[in-house]
PDB file of N, CA and C in Angstrom:
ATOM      1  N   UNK A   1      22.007  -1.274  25.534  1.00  0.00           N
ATOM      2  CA  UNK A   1      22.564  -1.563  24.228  1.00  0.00           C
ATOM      3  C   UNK A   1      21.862  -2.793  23.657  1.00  0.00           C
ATOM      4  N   UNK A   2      21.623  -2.794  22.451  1.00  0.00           N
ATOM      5  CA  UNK A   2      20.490  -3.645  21.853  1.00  0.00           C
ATOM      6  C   UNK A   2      21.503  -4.897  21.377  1.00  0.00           C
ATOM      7  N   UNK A   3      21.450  -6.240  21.324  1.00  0.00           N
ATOM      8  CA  UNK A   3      22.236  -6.939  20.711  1.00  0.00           C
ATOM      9  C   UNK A   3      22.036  -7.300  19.438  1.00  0.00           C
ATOM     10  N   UNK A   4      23.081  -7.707  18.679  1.00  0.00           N
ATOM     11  CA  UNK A   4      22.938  -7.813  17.142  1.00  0.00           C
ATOM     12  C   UNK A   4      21.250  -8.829  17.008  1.00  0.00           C
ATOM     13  N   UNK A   5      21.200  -9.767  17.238  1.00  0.00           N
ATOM     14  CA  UNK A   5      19.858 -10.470  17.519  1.00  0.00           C
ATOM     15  C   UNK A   5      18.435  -9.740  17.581  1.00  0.00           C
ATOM     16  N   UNK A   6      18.441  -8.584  18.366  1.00  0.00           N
ATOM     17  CA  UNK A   6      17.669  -7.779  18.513  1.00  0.00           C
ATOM     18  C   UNK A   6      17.592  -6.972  17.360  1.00  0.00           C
ATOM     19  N   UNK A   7      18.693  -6.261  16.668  1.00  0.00           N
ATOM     20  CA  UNK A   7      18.931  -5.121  15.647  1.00  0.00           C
ATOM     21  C   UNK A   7      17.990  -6.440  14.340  1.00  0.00           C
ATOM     22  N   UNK A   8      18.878  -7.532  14.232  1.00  0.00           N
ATOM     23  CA  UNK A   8      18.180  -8.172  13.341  1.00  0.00           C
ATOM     24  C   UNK A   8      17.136  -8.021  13.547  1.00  0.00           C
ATOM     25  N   UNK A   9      16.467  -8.668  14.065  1.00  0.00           N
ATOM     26  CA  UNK A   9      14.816  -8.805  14.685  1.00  0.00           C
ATOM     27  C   UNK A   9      14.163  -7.456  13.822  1.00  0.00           C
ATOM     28  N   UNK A  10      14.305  -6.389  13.812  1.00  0.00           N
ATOM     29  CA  UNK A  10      14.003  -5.395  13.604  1.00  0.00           C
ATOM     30  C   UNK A  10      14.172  -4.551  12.318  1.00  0.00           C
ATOM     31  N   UNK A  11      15.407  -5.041  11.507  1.00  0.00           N
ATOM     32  CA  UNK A  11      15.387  -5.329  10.146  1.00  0.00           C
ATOM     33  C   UNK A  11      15.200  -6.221   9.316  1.00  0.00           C
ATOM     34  N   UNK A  12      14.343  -7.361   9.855  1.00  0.00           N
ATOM     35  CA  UNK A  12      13.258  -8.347   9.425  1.00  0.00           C
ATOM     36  C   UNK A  12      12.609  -8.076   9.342  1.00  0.00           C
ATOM     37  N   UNK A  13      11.889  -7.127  10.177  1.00  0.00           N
ATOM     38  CA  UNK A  13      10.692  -6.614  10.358  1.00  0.00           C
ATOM     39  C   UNK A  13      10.534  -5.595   9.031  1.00  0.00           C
ATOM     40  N   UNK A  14      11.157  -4.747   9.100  1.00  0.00           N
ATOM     41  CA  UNK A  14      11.094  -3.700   7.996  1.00  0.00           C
ATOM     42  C   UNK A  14      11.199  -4.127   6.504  1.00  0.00           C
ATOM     43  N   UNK A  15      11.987  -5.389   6.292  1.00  0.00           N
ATOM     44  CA  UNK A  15      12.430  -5.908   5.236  1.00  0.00           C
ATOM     45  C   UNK A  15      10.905  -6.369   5.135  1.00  0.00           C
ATOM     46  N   UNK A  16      10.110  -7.274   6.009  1.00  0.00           N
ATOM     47  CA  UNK A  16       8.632  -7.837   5.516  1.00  0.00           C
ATOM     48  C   UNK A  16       7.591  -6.871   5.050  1.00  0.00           C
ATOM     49  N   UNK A  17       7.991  -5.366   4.914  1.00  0.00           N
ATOM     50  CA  UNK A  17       6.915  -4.279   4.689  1.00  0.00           C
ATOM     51  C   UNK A  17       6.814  -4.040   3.017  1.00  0.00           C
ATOM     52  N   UNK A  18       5.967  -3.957   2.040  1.00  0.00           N
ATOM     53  CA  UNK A  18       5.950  -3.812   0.853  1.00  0.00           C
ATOM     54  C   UNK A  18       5.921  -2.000   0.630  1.00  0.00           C
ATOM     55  N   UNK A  19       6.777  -1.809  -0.268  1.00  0.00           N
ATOM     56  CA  UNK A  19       6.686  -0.700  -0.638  1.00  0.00           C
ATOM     57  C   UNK A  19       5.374   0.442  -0.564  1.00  0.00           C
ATOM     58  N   UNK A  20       5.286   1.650  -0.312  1.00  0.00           N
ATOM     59  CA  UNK A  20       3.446   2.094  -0.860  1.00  0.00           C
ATOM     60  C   UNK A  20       3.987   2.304  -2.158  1.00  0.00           C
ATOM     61  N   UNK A  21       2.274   2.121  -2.874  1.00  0.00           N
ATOM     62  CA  UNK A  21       2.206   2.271  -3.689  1.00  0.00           C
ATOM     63  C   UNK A  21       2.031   3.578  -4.659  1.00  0.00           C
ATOM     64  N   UNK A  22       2.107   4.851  -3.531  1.00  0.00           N
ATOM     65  CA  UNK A  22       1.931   6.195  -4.259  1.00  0.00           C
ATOM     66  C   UNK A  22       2.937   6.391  -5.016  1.00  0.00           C
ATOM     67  N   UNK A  23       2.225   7.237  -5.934  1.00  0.00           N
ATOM     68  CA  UNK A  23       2.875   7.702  -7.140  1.00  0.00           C
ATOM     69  C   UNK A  23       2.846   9.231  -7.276  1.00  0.00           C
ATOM     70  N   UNK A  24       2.777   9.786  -6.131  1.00  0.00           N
ATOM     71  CA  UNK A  24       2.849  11.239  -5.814  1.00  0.00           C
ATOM     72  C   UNK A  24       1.500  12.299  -6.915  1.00  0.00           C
ATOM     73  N   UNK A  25       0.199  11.351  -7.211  1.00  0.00           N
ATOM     74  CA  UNK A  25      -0.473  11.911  -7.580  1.00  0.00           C
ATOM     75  C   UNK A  25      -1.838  12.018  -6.731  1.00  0.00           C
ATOM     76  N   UNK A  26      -1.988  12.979  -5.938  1.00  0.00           N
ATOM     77  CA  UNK A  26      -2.751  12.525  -4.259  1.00  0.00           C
ATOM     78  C   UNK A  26      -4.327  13.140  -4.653  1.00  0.00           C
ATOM     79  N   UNK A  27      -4.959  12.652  -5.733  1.00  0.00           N
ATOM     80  CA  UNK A  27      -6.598  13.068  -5.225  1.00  0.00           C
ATOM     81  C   UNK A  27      -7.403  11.987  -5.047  1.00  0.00           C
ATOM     82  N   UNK A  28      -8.312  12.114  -4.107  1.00  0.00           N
ATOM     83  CA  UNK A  28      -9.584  10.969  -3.712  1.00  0.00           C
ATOM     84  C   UNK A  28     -10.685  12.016  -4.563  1.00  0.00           C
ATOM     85  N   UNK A  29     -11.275  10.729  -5.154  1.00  0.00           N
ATOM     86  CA  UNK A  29     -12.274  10.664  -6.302  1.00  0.00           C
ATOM     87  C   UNK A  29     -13.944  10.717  -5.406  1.00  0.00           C
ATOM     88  N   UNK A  30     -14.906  10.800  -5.580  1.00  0.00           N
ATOM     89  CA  UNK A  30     -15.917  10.849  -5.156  1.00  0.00           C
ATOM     90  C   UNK A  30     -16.295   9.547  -4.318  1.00  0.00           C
ATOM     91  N   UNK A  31     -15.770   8.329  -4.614  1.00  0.00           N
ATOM     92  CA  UNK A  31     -15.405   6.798  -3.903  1.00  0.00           C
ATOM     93  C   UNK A  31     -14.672   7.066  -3.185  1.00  0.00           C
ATOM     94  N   UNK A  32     -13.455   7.972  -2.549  1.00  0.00           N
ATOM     95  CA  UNK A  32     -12.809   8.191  -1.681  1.00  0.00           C
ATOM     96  C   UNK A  32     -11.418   7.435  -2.035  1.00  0.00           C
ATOM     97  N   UNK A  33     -10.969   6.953  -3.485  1.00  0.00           N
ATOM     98  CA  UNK A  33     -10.301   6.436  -4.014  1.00  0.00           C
ATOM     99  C   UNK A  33      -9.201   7.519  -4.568  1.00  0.00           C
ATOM    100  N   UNK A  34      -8.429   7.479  -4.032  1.00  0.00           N
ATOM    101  CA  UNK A  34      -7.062   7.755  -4.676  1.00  0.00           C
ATOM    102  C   UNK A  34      -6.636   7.560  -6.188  1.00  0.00           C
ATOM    103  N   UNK A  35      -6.933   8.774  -7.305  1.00  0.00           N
ATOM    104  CA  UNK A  35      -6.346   8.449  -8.547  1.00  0.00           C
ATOM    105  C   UNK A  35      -5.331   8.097  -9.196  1.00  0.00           C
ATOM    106  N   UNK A  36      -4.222   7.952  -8.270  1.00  0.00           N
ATOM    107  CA  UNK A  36      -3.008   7.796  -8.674  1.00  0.00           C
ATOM    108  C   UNK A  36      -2.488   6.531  -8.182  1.00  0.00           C
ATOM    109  N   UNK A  37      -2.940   6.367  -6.682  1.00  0.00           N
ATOM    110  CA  UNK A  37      -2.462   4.760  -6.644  1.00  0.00           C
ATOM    111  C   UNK A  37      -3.796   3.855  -6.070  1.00  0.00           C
ATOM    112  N   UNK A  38      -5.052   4.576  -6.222  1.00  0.00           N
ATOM    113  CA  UNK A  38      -6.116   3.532  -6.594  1.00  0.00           C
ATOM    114  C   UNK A  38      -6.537   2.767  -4.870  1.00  0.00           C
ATOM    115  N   UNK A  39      -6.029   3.805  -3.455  1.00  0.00           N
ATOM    116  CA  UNK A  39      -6.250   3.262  -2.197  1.00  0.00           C
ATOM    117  C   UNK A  39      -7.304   4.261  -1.598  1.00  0.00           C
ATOM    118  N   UNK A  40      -8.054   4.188  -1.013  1.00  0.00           N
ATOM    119  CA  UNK A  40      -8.941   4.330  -0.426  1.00  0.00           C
ATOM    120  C   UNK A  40      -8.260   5.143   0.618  1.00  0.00           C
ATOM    121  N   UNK A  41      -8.868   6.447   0.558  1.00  0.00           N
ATOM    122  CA  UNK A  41      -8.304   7.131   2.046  1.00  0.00           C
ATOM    123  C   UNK A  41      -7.722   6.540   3.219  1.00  0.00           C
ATOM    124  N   UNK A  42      -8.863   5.589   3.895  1.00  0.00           N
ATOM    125  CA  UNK A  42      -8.865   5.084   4.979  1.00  0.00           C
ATOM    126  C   UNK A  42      -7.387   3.658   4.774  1.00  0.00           C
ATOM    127  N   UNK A  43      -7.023   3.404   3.456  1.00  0.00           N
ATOM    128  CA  UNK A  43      -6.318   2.524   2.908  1.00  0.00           C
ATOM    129  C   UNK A  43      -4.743   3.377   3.287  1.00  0.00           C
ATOM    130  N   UNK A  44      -4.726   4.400   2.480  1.00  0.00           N
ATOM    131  CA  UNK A  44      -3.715   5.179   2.833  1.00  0.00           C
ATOM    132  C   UNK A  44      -3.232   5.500   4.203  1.00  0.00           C
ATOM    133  N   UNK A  45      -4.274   6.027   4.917  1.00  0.00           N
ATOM    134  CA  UNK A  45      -3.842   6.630   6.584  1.00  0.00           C
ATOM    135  C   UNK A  45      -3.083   4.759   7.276  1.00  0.00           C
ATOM    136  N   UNK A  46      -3.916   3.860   7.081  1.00  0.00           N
ATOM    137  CA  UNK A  46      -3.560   2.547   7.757  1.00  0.00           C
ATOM    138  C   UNK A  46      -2.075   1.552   6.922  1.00  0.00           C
ATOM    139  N   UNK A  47      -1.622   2.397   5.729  1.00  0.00           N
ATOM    140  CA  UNK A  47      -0.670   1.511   5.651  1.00  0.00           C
ATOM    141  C   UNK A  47       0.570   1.406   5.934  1.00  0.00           C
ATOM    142  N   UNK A  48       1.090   2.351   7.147  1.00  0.00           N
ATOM    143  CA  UNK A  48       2.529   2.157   7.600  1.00  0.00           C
ATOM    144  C   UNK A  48       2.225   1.517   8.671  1.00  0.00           C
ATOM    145  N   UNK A  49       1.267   1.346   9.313  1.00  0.00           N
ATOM    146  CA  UNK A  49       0.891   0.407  10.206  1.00  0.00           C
ATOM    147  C   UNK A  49       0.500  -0.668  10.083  1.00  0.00           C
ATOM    148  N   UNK A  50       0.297  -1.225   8.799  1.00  0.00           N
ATOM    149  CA  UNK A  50      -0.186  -2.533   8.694  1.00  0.00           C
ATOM    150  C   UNK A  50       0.881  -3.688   8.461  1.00  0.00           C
ATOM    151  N   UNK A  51       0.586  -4.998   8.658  1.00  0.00           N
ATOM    152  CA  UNK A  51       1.683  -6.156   8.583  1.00  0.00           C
ATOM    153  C   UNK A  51       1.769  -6.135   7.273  1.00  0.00           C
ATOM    154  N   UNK A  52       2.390  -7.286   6.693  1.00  0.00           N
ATOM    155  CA  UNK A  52       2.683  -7.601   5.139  1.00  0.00           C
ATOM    156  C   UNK A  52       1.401  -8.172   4.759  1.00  0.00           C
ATOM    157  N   UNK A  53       0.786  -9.129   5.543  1.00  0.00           N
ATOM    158  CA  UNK A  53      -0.471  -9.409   4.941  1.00  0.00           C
ATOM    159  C   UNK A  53      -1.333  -8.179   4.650  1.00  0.00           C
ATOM    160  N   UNK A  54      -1.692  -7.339   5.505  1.00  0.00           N
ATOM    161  CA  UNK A  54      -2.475  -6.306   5.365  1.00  0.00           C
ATOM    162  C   UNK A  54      -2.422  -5.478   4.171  1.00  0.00           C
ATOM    163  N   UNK A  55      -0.659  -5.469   3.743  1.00  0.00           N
ATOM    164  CA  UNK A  55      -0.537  -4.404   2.796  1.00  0.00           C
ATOM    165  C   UNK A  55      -0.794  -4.982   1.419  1.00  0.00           C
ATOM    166  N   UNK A  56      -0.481  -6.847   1.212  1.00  0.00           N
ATOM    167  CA  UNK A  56      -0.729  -7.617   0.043  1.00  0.00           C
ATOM    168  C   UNK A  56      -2.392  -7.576  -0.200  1.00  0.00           C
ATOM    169  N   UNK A  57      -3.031  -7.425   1.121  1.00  0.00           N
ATOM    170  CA  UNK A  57      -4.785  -7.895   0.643  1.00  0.00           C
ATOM    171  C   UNK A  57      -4.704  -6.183   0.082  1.00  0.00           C
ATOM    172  N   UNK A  58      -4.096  -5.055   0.119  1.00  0.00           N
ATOM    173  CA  UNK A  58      -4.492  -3.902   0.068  1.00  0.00           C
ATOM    174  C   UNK A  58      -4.569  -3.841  -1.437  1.00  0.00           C
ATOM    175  N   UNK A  59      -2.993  -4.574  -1.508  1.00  0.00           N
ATOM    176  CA  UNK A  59      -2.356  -4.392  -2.803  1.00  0.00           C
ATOM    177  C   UNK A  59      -3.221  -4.846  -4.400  1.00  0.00           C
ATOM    178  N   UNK A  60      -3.989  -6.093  -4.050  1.00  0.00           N
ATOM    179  CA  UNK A  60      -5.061  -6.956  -4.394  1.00  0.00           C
ATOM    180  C   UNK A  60      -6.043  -5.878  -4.670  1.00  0.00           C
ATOM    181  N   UNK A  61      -6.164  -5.159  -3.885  1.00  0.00           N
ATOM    182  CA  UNK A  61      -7.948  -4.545  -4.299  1.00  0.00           C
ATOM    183  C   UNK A  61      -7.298  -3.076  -5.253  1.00  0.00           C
ATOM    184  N   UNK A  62      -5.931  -2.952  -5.203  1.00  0.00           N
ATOM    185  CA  UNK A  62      -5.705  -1.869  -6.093  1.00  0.00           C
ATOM    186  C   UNK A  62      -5.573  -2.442  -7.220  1.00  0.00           C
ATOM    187  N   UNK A  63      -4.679  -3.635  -7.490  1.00  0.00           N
ATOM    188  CA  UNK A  63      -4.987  -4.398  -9.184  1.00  0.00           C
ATOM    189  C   UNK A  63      -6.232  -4.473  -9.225  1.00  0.00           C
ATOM    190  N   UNK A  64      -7.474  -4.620  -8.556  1.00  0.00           N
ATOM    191  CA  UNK A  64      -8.455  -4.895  -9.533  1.00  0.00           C
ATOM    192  C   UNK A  64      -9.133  -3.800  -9.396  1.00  0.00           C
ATOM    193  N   UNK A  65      -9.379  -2.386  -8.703  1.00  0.00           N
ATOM    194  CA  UNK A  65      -9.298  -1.457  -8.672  1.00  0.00           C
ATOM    195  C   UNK A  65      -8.811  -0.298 -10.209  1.00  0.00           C
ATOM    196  N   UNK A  66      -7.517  -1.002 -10.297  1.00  0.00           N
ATOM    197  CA  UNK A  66      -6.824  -0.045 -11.528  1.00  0.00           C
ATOM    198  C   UNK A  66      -7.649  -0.919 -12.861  1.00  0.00           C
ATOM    199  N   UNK A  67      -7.813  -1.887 -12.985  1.00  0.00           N
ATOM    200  CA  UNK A  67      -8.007  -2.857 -14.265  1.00  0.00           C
ATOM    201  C   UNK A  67      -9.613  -2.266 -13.846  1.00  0.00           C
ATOM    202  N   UNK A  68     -10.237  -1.898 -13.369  1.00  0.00           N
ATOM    203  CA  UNK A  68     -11.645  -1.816 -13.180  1.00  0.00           C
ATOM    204  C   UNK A  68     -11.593  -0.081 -14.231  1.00  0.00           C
ATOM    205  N   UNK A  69     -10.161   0.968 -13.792  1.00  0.00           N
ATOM    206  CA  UNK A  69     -10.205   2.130 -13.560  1.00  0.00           C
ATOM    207  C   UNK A  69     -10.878   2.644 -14.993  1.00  0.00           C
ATOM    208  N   UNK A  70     -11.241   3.879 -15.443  1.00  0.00           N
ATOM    209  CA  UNK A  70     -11.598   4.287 -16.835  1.00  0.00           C
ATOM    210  C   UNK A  70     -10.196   4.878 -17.580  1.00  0.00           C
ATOM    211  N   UNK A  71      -9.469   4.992 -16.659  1.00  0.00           N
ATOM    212  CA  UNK A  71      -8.119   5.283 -17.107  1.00  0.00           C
ATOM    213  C   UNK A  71      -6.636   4.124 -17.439  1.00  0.00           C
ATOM    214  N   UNK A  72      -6.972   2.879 -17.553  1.00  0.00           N
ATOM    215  CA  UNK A  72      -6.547   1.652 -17.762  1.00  0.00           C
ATOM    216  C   UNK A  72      -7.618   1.376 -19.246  1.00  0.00           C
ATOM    217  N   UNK A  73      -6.378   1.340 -19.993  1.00  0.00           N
ATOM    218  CA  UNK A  73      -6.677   0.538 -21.123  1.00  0.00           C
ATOM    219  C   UNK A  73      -6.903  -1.067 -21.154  1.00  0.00           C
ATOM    220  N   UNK A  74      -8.043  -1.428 -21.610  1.00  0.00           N
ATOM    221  CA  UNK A  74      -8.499  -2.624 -21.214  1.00  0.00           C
ATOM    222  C   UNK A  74      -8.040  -3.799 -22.397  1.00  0.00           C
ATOM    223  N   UNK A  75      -7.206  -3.060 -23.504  1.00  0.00           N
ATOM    224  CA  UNK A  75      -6.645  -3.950 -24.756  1.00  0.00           C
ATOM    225  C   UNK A  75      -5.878  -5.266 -24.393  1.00  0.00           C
TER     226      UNK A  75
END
């Protein structure tokens, strides 16, 4: 039996995970880039496994990723 200490421990953990960012529109582009939420295949397969840092540096290359995109209005 796990003690409350432990259970915490473990919904800390989950609480430090950032949302993904899909938007249920799933094609990789000729860059291997995801059109809908702008991650890189290899970005996608690694992010339920990654820490919070991992998923913020991810998160980073999709803002400048989308602001780069031809489908982002640049006004």
């Amino acid at each position: 039996m796990s003690s409350s200490k432990e259970s915490h421990k473990v919904n800390s953990t989950q609480q430090e995970r950032l949302p993904s960012p899909c938007v249920n529109v799933c094609y990789l582009d000729d860059n291997d880039v995801c059109v809908g939420c702008y991650r890189t295949g290899y970005e996608i397969s690694q992010w339920g496994s990654l820490a919070i840092e991992g998923q913020r540096a991810i998160m980073q290359k999709v803002r400048e990723r989308e602001a780069a995109s031809q489908f982002v209005s640049q006004s």
